[in-house]
Protein backbone atom coordinates (compact mmCIF):
# COMPACT_ATOMS: atom_id res chain seq x y z
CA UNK A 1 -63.58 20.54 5.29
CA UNK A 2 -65.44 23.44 3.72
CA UNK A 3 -63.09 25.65 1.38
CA UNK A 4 -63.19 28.77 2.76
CA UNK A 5 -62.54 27.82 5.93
CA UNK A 6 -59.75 29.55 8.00
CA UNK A 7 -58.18 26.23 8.66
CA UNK A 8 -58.17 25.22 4.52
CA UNK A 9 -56.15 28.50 3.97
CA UNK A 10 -53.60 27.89 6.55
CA UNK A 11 -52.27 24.41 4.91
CA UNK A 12 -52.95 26.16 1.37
CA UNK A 13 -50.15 24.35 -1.13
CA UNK A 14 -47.83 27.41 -2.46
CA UNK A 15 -48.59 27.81 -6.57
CA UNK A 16 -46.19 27.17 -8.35
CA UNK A 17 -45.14 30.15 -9.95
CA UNK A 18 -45.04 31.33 -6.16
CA UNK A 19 -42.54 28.62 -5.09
CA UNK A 20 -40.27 29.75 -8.11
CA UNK A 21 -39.90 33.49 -7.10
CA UNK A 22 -39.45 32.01 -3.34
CA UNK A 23 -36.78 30.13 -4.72
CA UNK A 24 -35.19 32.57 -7.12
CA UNK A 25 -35.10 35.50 -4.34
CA UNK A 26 -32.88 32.38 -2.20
CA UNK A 27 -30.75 32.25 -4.95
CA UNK A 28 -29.91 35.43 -5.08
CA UNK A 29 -28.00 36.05 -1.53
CA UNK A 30 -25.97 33.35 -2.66
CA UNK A 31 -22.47 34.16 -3.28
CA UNK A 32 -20.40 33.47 -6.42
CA UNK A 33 -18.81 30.80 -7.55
CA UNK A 34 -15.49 30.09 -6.62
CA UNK A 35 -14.37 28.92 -9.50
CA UNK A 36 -11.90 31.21 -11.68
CA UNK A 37 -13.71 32.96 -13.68
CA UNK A 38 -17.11 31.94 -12.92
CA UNK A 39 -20.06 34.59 -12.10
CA UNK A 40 -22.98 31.57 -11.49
CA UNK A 41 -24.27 31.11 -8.10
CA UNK A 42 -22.46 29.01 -5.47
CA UNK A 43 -25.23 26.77 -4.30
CA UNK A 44 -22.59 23.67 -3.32
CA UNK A 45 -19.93 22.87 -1.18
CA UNK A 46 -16.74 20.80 -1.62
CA UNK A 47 -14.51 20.16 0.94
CA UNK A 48 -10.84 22.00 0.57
CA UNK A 49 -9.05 18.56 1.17
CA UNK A 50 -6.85 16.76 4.05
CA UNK A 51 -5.47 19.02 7.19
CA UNK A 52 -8.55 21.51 6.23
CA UNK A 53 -11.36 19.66 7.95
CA UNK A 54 -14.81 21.78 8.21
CA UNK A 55 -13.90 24.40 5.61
CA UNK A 56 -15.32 24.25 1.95
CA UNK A 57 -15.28 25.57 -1.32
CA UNK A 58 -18.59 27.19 -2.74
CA UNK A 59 -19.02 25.86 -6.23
CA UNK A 60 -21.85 26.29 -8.96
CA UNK A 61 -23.23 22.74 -9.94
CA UNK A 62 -20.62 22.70 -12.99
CA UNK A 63 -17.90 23.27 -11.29
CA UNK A 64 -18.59 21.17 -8.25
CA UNK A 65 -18.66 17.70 -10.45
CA UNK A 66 -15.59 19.05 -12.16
CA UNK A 67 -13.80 19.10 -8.72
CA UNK A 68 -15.26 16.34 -7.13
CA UNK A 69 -14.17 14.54 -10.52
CA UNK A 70 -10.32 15.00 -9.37
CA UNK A 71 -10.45 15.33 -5.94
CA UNK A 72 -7.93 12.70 -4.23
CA UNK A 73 -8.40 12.93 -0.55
CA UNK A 74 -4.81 10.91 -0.31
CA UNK A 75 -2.91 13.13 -2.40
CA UNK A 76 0.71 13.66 -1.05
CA UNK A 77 0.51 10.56 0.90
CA UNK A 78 2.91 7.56 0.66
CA UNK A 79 1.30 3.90 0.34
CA UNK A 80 2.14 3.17 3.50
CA UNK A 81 0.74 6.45 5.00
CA UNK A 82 -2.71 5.34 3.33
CA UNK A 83 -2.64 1.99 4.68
CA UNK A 84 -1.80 3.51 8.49
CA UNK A 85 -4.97 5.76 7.51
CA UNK A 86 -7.53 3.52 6.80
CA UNK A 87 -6.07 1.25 9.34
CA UNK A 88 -6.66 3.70 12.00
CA UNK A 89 -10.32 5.09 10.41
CA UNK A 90 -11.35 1.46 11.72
CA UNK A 91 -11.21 2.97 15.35
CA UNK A 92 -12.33 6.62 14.35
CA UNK A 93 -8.24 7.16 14.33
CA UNK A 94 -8.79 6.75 18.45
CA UNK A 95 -6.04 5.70 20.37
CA UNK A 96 -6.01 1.70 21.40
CA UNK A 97 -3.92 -0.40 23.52
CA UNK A 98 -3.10 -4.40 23.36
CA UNK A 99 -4.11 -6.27 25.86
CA UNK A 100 -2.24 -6.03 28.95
CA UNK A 101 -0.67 -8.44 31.24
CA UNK A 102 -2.52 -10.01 34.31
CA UNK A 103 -0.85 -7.78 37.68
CA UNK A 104 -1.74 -10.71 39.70
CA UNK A 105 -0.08 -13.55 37.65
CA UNK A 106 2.81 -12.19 36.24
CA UNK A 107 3.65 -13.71 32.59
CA UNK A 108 0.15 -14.17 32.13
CA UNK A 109 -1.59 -12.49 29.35
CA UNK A 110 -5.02 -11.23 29.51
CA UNK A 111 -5.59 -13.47 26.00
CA UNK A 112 -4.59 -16.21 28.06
CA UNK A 113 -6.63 -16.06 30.92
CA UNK A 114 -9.43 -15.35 29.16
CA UNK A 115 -8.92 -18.69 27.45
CA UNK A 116 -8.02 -21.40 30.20
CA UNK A 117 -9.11 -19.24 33.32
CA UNK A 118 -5.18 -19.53 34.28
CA UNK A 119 -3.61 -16.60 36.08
CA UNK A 120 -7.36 -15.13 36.98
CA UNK A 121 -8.82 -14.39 39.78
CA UNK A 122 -11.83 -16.50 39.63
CA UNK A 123 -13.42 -17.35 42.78
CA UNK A 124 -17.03 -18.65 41.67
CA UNK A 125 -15.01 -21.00 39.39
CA UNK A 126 -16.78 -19.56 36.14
CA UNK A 127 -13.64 -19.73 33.69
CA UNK A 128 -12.55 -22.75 34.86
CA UNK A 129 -15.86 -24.07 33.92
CA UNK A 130 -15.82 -22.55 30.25
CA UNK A 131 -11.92 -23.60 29.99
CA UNK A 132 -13.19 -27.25 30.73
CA UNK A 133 -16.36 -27.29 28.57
CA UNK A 134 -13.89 -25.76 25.99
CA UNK A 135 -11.82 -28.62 26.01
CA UNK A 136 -14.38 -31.19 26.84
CA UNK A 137 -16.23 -29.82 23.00
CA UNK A 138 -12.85 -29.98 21.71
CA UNK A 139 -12.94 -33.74 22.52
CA UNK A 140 -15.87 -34.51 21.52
CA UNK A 141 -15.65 -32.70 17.90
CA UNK A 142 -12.23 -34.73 17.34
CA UNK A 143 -13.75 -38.12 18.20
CA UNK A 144 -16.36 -37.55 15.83
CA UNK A 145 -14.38 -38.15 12.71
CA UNK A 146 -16.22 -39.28 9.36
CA UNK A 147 -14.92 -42.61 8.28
CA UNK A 148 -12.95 -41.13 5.40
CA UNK A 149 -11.12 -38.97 7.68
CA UNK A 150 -10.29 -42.37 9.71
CA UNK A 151 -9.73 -44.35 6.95
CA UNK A 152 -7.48 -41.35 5.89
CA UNK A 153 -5.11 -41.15 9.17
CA UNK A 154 -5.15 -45.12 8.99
CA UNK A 155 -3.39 -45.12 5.88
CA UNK A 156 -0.81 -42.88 7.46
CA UNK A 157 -0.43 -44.91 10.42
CA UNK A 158 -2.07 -42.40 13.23
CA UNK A 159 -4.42 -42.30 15.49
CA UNK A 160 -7.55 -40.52 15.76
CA UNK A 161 -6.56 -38.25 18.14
CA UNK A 162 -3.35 -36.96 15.93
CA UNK A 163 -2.47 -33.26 15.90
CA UNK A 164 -1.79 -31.19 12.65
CA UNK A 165 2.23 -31.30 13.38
CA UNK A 166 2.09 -34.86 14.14
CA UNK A 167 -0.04 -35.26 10.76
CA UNK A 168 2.61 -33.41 8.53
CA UNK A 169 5.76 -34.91 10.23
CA UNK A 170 4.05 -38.62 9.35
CA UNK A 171 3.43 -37.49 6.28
CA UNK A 172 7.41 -36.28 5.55
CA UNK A 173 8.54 -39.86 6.90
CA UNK A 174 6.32 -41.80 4.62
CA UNK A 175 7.46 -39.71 1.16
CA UNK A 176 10.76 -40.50 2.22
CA UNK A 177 9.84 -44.35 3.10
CA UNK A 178 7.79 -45.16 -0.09
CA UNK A 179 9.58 -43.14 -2.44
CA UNK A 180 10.44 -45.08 -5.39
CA UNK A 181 14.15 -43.99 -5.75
CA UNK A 182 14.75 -45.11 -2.56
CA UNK A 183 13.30 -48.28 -2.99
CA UNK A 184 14.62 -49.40 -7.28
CA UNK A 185 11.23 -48.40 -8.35
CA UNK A 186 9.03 -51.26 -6.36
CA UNK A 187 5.87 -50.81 -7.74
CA UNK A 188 4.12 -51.57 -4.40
CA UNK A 189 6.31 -48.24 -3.60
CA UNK A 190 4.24 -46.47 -5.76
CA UNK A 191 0.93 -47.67 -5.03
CA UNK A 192 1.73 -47.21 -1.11
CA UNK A 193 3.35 -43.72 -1.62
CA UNK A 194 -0.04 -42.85 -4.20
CA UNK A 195 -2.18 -44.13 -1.27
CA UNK A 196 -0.68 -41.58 1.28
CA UNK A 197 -0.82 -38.26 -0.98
CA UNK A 198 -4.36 -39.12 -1.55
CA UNK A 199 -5.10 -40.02 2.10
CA UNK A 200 -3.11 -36.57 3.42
CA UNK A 201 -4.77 -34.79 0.71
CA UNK A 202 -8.25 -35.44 2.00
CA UNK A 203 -7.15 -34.71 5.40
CA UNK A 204 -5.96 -31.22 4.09
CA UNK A 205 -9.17 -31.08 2.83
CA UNK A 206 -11.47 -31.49 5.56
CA UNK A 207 -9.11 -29.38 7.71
CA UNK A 208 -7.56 -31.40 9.86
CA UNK A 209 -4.10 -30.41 8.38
């Protein structure tokens, strides 16, 4: 591009000393700092606090640290009015309901439904279908158990298809069976009563307790 083209002058970079006036005539329509006592410029804002949404304070860049330094958004509020806030800021502090209960299976919850298909009105059969594969993958994750984990609920006398209650109720018995008070300090007691903690521990472990 040659330089004295038109074109060349019209993108032409400010100088600059010319930016600096530019920038020093801005600064002075600004209006005063808010701050007591203060005659600098107010080129910041700061935000007058809760219940005053949208309106500011004009501040100099001094005095705006120094407020921002102490400002407590929460001030005046009880612990349990802060927790209800930032609760509620999850949702943009919009109104929201629980789920509701199914009009055309009364006593069925829309939680439920959703889950086993029960109580919907489903006539392609499509929660029915996830309901069953639901419980069919349920199956199949609790028959693969690692031997540990069999070895584990053999040593508390269950089978592989015990629940978590039917896991800590066995567990309760056995204390009580192999405890060496109640049986003069046997020490096969002790080694069967060892045996279970360890086996119930594990199970704990690997989260089937």
């Amino acid at each position: 591009m040659k330089l004295n083209s038109k074109y060349f002058d019209s993108i032409r970079v400010a100088p600059r000393r010319e930016r600096e006036q530019r920038e020093r005539g801005g600064r002075d329509h600004l209006p005063e700092c808010q701050w007591k006592g203060c005659c600098e410029k107010a080129e910041h804002r700061a935000p007058k606090g809760r219940g005053r949404d949208g309106e500011y304070f004009l501040f100099c860049l001094e005095h705006v640290r120094t407020y921002n330094a102490t400002y407590n958004y929460f001030d005046g509020m009880t612990d349990g009015d802060v927790a209800k806030f930032i609760k509620e800021a999850a949702t943009g502090h919009r109104p929201t309901w629980k789920m509701g209960i199914n009009p055309e299976a009364p006593g069925i919850t829309a939680r439920k439904a959703a889950t086993d298909g029960s109580g919907m009105h489903d006539p392609h059969g499509v929660m029915a279908e996830r309901a069953r594969r639901t419980a069919a993958a349920g199956e199949e994750r609790r028959r693969q158990l690692r031997p540990l984990e069999r070895k584990s609920l053999a040593a508390l006398d269950l089978n592989t298809d015990a629940d978590k209650a039917t896991i800590k109720s066995r567990f309760k018995e056995l204390v009580k069976l192999h405890h060496p008070d109640a049986n003069g300090g046997d020490r096969r007691s002790e080694e069967k009563l060892r045996e279970i903690i360890q086996a119930y521990n594990y199970l704990k472990q690997a989260g089937l307790v």
